[in-house]
Protein backbone atom coordinates (compact mmCIF):
# COMPACT_ATOMS: atom_id res chain seq x y z
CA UNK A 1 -54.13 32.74 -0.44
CA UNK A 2 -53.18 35.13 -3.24
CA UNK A 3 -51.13 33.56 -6.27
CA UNK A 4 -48.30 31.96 -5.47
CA UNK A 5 -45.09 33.31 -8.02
CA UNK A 6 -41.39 32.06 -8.09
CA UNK A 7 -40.77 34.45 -5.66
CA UNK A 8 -42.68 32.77 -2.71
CA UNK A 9 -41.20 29.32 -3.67
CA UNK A 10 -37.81 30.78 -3.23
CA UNK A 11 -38.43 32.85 -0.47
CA UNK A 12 -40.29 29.51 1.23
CA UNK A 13 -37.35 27.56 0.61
CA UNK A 14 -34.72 29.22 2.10
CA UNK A 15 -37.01 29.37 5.57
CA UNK A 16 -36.75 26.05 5.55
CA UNK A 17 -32.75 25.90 4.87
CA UNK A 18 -32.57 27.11 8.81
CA UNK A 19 -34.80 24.29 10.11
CA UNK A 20 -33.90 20.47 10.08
CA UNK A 21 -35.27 18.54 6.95
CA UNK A 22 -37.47 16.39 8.68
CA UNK A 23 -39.62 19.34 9.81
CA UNK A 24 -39.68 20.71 6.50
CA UNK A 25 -43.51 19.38 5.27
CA UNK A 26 -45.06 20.48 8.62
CA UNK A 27 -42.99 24.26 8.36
CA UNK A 28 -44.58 24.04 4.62
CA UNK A 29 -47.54 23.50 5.71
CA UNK A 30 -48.01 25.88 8.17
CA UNK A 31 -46.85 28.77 6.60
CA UNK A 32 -49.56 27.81 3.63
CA UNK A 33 -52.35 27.98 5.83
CA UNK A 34 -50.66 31.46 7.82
CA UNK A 35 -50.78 32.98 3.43
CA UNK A 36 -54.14 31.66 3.69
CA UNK A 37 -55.18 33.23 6.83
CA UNK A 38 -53.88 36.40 6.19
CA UNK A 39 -55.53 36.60 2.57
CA UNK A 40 -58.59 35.79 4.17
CA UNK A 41 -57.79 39.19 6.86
CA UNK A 42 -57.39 40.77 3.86
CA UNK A 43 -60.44 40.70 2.18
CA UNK A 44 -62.54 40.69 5.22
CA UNK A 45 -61.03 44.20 6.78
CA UNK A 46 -59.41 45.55 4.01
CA UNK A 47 -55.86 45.54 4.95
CA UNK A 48 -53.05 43.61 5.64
CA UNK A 49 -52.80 41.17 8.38
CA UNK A 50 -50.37 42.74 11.31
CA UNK A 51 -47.96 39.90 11.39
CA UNK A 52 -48.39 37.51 8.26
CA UNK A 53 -49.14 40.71 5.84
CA UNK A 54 -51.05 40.55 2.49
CA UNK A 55 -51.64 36.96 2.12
CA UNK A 56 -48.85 36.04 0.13
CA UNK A 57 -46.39 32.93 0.91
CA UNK A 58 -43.63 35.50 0.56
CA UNK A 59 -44.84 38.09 3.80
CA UNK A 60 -45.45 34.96 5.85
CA UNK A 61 -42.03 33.30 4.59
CA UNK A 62 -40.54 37.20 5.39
CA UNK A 63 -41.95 36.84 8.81
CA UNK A 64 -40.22 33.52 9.80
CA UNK A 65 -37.23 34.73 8.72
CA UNK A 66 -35.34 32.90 5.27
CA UNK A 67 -31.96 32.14 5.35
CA UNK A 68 -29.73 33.79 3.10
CA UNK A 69 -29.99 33.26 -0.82
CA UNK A 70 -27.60 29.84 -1.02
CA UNK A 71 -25.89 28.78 -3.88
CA UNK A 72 -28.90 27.76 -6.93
CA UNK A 73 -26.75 24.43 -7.13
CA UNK A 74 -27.03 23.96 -3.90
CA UNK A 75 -28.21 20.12 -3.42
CA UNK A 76 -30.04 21.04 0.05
CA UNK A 77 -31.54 24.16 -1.22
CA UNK A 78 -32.69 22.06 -4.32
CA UNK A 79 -34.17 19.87 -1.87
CA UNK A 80 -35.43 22.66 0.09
CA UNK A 81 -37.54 23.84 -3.42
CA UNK A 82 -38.86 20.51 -4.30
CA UNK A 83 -40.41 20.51 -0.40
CA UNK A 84 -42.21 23.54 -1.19
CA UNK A 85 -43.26 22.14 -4.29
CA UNK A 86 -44.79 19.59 -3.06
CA UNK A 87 -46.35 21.39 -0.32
CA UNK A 88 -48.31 23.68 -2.36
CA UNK A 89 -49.25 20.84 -4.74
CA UNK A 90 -50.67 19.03 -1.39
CA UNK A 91 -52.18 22.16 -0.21
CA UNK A 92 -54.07 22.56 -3.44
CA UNK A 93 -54.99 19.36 -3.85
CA UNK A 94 -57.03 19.49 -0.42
CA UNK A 95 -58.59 21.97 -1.18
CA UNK A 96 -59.49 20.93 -4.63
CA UNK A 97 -63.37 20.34 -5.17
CA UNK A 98 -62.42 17.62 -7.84
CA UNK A 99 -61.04 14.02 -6.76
């Protein structure tokens, strides 16, 4: 997956604002490993992945459509950030060759 700016985490965040909380780490998750998958289209073929695009966490978060840009003091959209957060922390860290 190509690095991951404060655009993606944004972007990422406000997917998840139109989906229940509790689905929130799997939706995280999942549109990690779509970045990831399209990165790796990317470098194999030499151009962008049809439906996930460049392997950024922004075109996949594009593609599953974010929810308008909410209020920044919004507690749920706060929450919404921290999930991603944590996601890509957990996504690193399992992929991390050091314990």
């Amino acid at each position: 997956m190509r690095e991951i700016t404060h655009g993606d985490i944004v972007t990422a965040a406000r997917v998840l604002l139109a989906r229940p909380e509790p689905d929130w780490p799997a939706l995280v998750a999942r549109m990690l490993a779509a970045a990831h998958t399209a990165d790796c289209h990317r470098k194999a073929l030499g151009r962008v992945h049809p439906r996930l695009g460049a392997g950024t966490l922004i075109s996949v978060a594009m593609a599953f459509g974010p929810a308008p840009v909410p209020r920044p003091s919004d507690s749920r959209y706060l929450r919404a950030l921290a999930a991603v957060a944590q996601g890509v922390l957990a996504w690193r860290a399992a992929r991390s060759p050091f314990p």
